[in-house]
C-alpha atoms as a PDB file:
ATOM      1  CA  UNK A   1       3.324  27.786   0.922  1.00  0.00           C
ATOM      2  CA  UNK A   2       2.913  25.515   4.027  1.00  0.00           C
ATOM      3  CA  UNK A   3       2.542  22.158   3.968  1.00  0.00           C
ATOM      4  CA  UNK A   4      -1.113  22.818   5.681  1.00  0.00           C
ATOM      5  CA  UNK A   5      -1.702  24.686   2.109  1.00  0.00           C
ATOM      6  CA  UNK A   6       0.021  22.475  -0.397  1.00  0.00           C
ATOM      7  CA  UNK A   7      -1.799  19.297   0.833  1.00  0.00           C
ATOM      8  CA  UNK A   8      -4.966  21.262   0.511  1.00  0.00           C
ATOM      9  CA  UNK A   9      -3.997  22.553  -2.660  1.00  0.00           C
ATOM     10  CA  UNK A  10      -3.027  18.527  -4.463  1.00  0.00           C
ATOM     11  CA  UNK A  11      -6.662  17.621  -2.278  1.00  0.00           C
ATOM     12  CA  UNK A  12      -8.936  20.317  -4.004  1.00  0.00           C
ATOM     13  CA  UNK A  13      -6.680  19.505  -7.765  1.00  0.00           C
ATOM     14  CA  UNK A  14      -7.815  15.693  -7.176  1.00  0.00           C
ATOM     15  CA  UNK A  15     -11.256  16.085  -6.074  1.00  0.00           C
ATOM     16  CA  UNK A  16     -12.329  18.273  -8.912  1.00  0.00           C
ATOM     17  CA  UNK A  17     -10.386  16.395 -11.728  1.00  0.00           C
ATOM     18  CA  UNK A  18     -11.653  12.960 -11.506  1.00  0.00           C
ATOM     19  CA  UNK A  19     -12.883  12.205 -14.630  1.00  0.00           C
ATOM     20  CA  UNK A  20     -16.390  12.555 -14.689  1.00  0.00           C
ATOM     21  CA  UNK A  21     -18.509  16.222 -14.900  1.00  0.00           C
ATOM     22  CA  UNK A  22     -20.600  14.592 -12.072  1.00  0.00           C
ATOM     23  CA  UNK A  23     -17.778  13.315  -9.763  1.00  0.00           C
ATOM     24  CA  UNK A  24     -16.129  16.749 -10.160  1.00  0.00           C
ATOM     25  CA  UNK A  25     -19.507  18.367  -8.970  1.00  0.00           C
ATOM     26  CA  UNK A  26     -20.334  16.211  -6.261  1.00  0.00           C
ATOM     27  CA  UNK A  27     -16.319  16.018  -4.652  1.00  0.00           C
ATOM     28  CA  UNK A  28     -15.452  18.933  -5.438  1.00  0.00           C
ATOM     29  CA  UNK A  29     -17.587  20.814  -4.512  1.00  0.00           C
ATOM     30  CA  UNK A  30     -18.024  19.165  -1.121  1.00  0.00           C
ATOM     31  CA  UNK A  31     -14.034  19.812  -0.923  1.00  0.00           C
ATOM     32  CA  UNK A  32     -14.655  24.039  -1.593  1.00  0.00           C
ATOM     33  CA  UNK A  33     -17.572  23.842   0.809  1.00  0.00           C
ATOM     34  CA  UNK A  34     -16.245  21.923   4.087  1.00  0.00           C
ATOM     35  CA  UNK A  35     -12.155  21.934   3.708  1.00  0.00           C
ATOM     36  CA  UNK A  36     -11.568  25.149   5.734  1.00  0.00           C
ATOM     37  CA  UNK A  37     -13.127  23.702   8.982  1.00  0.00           C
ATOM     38  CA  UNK A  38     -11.453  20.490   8.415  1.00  0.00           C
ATOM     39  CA  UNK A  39      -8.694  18.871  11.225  1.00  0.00           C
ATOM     40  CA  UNK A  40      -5.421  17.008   9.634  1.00  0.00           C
ATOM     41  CA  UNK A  41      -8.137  14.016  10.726  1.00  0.00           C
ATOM     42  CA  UNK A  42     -10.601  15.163   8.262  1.00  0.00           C
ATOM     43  CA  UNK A  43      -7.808  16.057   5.548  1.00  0.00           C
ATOM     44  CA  UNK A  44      -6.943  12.026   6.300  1.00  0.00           C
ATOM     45  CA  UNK A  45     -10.198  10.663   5.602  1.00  0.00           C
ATOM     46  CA  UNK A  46     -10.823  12.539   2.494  1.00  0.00           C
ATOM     47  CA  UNK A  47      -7.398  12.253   0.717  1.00  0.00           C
ATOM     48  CA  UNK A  48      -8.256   8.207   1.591  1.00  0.00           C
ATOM     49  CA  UNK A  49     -11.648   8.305  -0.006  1.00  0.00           C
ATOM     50  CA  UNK A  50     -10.759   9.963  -3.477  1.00  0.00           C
ATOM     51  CA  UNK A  51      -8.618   7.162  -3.833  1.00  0.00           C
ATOM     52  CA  UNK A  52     -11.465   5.386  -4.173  1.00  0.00           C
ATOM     53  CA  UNK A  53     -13.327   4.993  -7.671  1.00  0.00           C
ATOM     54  CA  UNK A  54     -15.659   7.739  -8.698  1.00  0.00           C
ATOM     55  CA  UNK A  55     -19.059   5.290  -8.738  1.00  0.00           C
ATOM     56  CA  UNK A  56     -18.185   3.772  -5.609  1.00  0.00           C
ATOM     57  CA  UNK A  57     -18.130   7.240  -3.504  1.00  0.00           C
ATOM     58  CA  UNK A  58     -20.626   9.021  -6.039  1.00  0.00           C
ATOM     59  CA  UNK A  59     -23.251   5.284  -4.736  1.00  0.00           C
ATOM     60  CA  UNK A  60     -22.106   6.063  -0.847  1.00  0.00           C
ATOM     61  CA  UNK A  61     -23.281   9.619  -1.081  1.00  0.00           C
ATOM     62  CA  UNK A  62     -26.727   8.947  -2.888  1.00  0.00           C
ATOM     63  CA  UNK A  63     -27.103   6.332  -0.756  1.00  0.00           C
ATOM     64  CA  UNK A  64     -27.570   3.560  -3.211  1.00  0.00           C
ATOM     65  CA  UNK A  65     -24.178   1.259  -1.877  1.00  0.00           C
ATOM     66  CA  UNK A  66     -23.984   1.022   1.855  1.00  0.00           C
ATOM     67  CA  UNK A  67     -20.834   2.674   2.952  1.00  0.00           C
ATOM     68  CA  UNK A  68     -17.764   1.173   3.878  1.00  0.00           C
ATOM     69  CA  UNK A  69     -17.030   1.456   7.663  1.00  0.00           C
ATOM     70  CA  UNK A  70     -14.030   2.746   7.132  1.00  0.00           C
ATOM     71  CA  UNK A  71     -15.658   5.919   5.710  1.00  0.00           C
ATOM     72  CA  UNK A  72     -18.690   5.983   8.080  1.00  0.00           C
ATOM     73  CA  UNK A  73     -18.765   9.274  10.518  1.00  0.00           C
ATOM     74  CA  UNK A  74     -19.782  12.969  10.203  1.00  0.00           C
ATOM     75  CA  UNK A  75     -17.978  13.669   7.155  1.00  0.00           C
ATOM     76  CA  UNK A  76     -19.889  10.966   5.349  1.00  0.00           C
ATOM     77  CA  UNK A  77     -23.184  11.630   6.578  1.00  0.00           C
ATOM     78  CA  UNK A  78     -22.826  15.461   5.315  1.00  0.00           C
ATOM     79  CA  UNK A  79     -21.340  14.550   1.949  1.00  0.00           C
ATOM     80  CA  UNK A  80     -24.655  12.579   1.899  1.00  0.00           C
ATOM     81  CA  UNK A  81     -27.007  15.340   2.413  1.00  0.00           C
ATOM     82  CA  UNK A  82     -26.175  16.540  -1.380  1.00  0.00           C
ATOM     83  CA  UNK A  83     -27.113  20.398  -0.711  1.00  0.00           C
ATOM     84  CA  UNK A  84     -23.325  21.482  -1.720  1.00  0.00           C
ATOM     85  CA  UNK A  85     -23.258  20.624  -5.048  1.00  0.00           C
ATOM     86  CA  UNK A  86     -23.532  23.901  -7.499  1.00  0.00           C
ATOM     87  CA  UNK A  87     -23.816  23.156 -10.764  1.00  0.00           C
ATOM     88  CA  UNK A  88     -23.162  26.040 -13.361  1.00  0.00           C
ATOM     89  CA  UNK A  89     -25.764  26.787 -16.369  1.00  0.00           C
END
């Protein structure tokens, strides 16, 4: 396994165990969507935000908490658009 593959590997583990059903939705499923076109930037910025509490990033991407500016940029602005989350019935 490359290193390329094992960080992705603890990344997609974290963002769809975080605690709550919706957290795991909204993260990972961004993560499944987006992490094959993403640069070792990208990787970055993502492994920094899920270090961040669950309501916090779950209120940047419905837009109810104004985001950081550390976590402003196109990676923010899609997680915001919401249309990757799949929820199972």
């Amino acid at each position: 396994m490359t290193d390329t593959s094992s960080r992705l590997a603890r990344l997609r583990f974290r963002a769809w165990h975080r605690g709550t059903r919706e957290a795991d939705y909204m993260i990972g499923c961004f993560f499944d969507r987006f992490h094959e076109t993403w640069s070792e930037a990208d990787m970055d910025w993502f492994e920094t935000l899920i270090e961040e509490e669950d309501v916090e990033i779950m209120a940047w991407a419905l837009k109810t908490e104004p985001v950081p500016e550390k976590f402003q940029g196109p990676l923010m602005d899609r997680m915001m658009k919401l249309d990757y989350v799949e929820i199972p019935y």
